[in-house]
C-alpha atoms as a PDB file:
ATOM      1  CA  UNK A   1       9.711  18.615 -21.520  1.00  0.00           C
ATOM      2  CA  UNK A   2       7.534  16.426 -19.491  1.00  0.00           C
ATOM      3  CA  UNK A   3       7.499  15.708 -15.724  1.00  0.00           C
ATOM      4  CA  UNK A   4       8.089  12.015 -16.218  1.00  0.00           C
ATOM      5  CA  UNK A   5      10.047  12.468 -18.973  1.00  0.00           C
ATOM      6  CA  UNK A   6      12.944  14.668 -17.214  1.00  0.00           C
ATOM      7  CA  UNK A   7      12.537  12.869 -13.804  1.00  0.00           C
ATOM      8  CA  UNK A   8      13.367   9.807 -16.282  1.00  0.00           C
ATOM      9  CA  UNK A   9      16.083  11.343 -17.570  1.00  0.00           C
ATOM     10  CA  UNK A  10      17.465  13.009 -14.345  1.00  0.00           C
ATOM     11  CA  UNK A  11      17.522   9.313 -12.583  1.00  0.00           C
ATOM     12  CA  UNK A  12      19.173   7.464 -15.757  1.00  0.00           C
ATOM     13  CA  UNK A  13      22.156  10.567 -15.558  1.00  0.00           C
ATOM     14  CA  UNK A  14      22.422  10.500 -12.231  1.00  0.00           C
ATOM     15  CA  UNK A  15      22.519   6.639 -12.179  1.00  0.00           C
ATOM     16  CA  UNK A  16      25.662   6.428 -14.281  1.00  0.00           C
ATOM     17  CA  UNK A  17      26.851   9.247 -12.786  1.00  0.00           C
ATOM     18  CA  UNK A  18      26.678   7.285  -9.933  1.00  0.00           C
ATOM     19  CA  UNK A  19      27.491   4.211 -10.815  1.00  0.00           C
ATOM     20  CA  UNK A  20      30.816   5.427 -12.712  1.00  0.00           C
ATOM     21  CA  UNK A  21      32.220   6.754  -9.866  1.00  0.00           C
ATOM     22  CA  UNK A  22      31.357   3.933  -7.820  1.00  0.00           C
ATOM     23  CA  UNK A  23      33.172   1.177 -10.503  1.00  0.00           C
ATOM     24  CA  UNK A  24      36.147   3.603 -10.750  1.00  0.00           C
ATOM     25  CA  UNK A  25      36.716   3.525  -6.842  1.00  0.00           C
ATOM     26  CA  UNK A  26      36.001  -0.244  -6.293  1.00  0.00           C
ATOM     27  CA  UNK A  27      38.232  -1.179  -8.586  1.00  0.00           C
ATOM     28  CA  UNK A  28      40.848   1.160  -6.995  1.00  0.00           C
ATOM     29  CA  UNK A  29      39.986  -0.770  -3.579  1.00  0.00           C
ATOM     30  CA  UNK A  30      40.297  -4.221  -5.602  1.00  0.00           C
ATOM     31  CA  UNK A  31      43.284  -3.336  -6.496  1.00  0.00           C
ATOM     32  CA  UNK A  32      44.482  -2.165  -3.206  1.00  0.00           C
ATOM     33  CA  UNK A  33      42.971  -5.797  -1.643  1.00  0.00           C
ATOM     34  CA  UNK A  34      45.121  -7.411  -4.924  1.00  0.00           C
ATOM     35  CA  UNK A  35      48.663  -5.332  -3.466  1.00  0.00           C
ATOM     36  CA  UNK A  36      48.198  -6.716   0.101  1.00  0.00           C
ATOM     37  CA  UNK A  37      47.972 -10.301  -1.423  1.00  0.00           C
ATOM     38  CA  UNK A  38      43.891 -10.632  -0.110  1.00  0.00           C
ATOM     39  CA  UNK A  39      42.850 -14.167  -0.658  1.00  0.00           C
ATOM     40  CA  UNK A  40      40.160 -15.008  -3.066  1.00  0.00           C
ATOM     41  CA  UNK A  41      37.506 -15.171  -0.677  1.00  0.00           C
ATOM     42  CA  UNK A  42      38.135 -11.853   0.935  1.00  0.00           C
ATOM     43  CA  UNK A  43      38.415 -10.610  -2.210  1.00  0.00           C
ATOM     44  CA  UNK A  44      34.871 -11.918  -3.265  1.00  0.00           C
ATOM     45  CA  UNK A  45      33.606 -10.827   0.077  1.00  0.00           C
ATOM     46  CA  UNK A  46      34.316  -7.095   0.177  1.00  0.00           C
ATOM     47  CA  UNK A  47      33.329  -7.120  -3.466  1.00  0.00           C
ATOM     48  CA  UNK A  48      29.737  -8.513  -2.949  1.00  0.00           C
ATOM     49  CA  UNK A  49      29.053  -6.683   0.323  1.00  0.00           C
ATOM     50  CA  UNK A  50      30.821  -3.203   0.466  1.00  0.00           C
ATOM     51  CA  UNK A  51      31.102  -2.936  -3.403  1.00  0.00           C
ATOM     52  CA  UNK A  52      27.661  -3.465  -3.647  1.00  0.00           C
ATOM     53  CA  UNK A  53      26.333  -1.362  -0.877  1.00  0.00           C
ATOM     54  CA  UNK A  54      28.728   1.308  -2.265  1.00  0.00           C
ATOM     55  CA  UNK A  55      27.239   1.302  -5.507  1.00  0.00           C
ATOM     56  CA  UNK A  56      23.589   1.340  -4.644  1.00  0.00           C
ATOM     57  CA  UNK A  57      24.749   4.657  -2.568  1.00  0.00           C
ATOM     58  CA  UNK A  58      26.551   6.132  -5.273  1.00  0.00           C
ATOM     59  CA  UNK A  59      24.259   5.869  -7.687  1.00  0.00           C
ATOM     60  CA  UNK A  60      21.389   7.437  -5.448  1.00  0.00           C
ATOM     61  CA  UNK A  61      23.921  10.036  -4.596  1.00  0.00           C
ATOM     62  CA  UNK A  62      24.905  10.558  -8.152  1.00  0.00           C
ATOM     63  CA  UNK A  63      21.057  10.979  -8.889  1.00  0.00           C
ATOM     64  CA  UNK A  64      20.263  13.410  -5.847  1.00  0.00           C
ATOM     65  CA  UNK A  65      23.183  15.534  -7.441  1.00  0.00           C
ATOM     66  CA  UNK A  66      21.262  15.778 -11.167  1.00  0.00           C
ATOM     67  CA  UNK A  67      17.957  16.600  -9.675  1.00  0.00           C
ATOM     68  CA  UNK A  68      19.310  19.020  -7.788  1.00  0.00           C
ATOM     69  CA  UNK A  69      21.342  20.969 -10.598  1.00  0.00           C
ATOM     70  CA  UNK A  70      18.408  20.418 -12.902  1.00  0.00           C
ATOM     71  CA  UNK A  71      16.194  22.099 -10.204  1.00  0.00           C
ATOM     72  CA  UNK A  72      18.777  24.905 -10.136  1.00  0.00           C
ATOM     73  CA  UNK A  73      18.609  24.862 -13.849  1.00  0.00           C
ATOM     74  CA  UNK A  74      14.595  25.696 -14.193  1.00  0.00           C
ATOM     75  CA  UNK A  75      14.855  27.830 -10.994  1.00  0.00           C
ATOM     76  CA  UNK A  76      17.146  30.352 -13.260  1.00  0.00           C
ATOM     77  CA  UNK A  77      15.031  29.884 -16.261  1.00  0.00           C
ATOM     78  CA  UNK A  78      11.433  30.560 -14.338  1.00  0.00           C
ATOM     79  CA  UNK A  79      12.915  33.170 -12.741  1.00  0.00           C
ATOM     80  CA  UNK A  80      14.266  35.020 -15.939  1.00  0.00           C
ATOM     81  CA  UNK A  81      11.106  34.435 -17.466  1.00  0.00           C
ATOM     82  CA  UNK A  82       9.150  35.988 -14.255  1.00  0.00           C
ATOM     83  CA  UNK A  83       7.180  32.628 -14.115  1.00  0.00           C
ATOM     84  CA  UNK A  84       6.359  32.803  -9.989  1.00  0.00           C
ATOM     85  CA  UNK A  85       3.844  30.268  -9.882  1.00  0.00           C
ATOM     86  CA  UNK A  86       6.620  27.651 -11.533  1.00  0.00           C
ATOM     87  CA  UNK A  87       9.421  29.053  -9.540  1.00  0.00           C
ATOM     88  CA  UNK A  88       7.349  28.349  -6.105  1.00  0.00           C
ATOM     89  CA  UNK A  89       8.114  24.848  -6.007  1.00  0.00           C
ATOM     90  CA  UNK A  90      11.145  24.368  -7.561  1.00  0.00           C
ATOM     91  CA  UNK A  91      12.443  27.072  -5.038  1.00  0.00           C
ATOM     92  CA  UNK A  92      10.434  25.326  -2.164  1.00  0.00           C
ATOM     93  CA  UNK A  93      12.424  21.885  -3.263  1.00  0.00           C
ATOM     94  CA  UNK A  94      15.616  23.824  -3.726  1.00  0.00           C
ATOM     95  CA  UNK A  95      15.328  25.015   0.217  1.00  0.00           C
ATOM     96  CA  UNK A  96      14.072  21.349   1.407  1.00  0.00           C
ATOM     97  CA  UNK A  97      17.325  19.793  -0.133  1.00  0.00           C
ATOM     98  CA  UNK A  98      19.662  22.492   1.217  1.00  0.00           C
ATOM     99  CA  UNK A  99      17.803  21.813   4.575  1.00  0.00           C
ATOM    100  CA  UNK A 100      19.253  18.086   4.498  1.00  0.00           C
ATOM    101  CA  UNK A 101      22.514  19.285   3.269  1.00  0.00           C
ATOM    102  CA  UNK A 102      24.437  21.832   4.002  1.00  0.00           C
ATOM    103  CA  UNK A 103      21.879  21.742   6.871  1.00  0.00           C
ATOM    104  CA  UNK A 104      19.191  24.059   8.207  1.00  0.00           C
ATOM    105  CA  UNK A 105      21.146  26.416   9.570  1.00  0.00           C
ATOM    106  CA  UNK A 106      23.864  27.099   6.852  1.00  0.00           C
ATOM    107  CA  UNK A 107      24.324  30.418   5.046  1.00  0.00           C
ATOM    108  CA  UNK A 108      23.029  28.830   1.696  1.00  0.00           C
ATOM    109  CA  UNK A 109      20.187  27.562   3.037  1.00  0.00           C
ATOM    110  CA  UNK A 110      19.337  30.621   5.153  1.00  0.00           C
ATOM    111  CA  UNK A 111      19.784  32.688   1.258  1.00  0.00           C
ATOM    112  CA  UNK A 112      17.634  30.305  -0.306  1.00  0.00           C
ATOM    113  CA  UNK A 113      14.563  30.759   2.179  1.00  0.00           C
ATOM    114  CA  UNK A 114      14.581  34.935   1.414  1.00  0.00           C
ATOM    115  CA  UNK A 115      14.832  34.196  -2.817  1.00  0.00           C
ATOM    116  CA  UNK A 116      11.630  31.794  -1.883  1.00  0.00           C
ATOM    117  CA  UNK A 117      10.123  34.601   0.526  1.00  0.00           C
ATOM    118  CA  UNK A 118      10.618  37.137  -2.677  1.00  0.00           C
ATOM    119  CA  UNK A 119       8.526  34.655  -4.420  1.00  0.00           C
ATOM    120  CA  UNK A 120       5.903  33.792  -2.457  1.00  0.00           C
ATOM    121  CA  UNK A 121       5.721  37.225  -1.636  1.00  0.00           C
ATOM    122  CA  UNK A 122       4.567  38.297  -5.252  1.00  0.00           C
ATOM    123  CA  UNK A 123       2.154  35.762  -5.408  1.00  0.00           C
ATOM    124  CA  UNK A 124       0.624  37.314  -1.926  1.00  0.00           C
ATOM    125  CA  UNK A 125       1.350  34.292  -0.575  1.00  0.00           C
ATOM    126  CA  UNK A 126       2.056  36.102   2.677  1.00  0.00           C
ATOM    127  CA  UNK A 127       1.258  33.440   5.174  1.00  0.00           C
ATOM    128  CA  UNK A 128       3.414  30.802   3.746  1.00  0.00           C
ATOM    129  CA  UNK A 129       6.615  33.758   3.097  1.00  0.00           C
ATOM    130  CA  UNK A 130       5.967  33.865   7.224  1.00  0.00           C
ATOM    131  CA  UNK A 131       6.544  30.630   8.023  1.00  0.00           C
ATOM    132  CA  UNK A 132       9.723  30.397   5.946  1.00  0.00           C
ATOM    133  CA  UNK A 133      10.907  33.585   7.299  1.00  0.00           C
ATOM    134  CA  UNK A 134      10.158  32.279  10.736  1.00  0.00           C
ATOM    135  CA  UNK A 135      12.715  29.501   9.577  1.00  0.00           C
ATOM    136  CA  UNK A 136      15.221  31.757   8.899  1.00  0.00           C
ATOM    137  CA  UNK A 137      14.764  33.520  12.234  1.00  0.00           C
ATOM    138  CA  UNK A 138      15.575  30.144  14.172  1.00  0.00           C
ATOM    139  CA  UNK A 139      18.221  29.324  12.013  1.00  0.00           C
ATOM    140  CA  UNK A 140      20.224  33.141  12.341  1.00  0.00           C
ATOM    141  CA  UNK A 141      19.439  33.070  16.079  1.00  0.00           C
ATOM    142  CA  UNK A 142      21.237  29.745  16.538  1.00  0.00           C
ATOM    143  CA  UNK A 143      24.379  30.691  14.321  1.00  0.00           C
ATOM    144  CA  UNK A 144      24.837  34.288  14.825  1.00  0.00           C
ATOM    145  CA  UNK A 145      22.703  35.013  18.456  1.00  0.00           C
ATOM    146  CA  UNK A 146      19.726  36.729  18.933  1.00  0.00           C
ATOM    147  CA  UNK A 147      21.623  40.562  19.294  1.00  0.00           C
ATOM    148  CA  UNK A 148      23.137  39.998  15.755  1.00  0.00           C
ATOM    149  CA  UNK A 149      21.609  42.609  13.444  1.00  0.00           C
ATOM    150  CA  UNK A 150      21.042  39.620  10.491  1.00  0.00           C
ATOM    151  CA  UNK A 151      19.100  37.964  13.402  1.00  0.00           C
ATOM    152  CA  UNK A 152      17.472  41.394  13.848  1.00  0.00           C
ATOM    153  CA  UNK A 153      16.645  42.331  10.369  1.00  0.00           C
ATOM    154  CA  UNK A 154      15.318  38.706   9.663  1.00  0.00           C
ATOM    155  CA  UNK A 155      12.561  39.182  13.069  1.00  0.00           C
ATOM    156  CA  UNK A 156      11.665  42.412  11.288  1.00  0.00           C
ATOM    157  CA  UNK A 157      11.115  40.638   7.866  1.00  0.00           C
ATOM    158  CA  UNK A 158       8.999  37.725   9.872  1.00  0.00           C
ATOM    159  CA  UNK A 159       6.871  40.499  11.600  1.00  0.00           C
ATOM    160  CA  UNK A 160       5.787  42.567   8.878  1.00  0.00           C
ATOM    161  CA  UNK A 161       4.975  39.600   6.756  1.00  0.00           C
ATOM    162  CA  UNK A 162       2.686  38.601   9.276  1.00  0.00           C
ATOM    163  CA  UNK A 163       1.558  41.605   8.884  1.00  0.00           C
ATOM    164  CA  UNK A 164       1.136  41.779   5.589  1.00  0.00           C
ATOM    165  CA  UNK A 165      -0.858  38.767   6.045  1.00  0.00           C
ATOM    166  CA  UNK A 166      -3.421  40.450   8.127  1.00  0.00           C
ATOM    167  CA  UNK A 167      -3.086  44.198   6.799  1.00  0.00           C
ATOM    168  CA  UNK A 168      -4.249  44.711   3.245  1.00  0.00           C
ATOM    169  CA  UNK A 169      -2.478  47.987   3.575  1.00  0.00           C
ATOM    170  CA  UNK A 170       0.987  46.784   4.376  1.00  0.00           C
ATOM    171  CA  UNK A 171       0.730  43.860   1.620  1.00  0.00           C
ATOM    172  CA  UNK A 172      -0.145  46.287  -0.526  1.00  0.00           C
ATOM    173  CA  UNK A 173       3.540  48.267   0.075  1.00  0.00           C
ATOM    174  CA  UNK A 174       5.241  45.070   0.205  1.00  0.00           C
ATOM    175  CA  UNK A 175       4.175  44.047  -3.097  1.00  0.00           C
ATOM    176  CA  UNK A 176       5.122  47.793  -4.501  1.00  0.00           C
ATOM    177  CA  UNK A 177       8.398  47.483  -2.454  1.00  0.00           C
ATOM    178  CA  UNK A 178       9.496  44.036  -4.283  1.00  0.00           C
ATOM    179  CA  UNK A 179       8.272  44.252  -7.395  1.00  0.00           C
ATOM    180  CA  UNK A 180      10.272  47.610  -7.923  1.00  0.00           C
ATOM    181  CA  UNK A 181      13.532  45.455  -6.873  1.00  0.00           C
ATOM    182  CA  UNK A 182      15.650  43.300  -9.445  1.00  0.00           C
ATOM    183  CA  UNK A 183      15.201  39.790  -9.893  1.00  0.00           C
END
């Protein structure tokens, strides 16, 4: 399927996804504002500003939510396949969105940067897996301390990519090293 034509699809989904759940909860808020004996104008009121505002988020929320389970969707399927060079960026986006929520530091997101180091790793991209270990290193130093052995294993991880960045050698027994793991 094409880019445009499953970002096209993703945002008309999402949309009424979105939009659904925002008409079934105004209405439940109309009819609370109907029990309480609201006067028309209030009534019109909340319904053109909050009701409105409401929607618009909803349906960018309900949108956010397809592209992200699509995303998850070709992540599986690129990985099964052993496509890396697809799998980079959909992994990459993957990690930016659990960045924004659950948040940097969450367990999740701290998973998702190692399954995007494993891939950037066998593409030798060695300098980028760095950085996003680096990442990780902040994030399990802030939520578990610096003595925690997670914290401890991920420094290790950070150094000999950086390594491996710089040492033909080590790369070399990295690459051997993951591509005898699972997917």
């Amino acid at each position: 399927m094409g880019e445009r034509r499953r970002k096209a699809i993703e945002g008309i989904v999402g949309g009424l996804l979105g939009f659904g759940v925002a008409v079934g909860l105004m209405g439940l808020g109309l009819m609370a504002l109907d029990a309480i004996g609201a006067d028309p104008i209030t009534f019109v009121f909340v319904l053109a500003t909050i009701g409105g505002g409401f929607a618009y988020g909803s349906v960018q929320a309900g949108v956010a939510v397809v592209r992200v389970v699509s995303l998850h969707a070709r992540a599986r399927r690129y990985l099964r396949a052993g496509r890396w060079e697809e799998l980079a960026p959909v992994a990459r986006k993957l990690v930016d969105y659990d960045e924004w929520h659950p948040g940097f530091d969450d367990p999740r997101t701290v998973t998702r940067r190692r399954a995007l180091m494993s891939v950037l790793v066998r593409l030798e991209r060695f300098d980028e897996a760095h950085l996003v270990a680096e990442r990780n290193v902040g994030s399990l130093s802030r939520t578990l301390g610096t003595a925690h052995p997670d914290t401890a294993e991920a420094r290790d991880v950070a150094e000999i990519l950086r390594q491996a960045s710089r040492d033909p050698s080590v790369a070399e027994n990295l690459l051997q090293a993951v591509r005898a793991r699972p997917r």
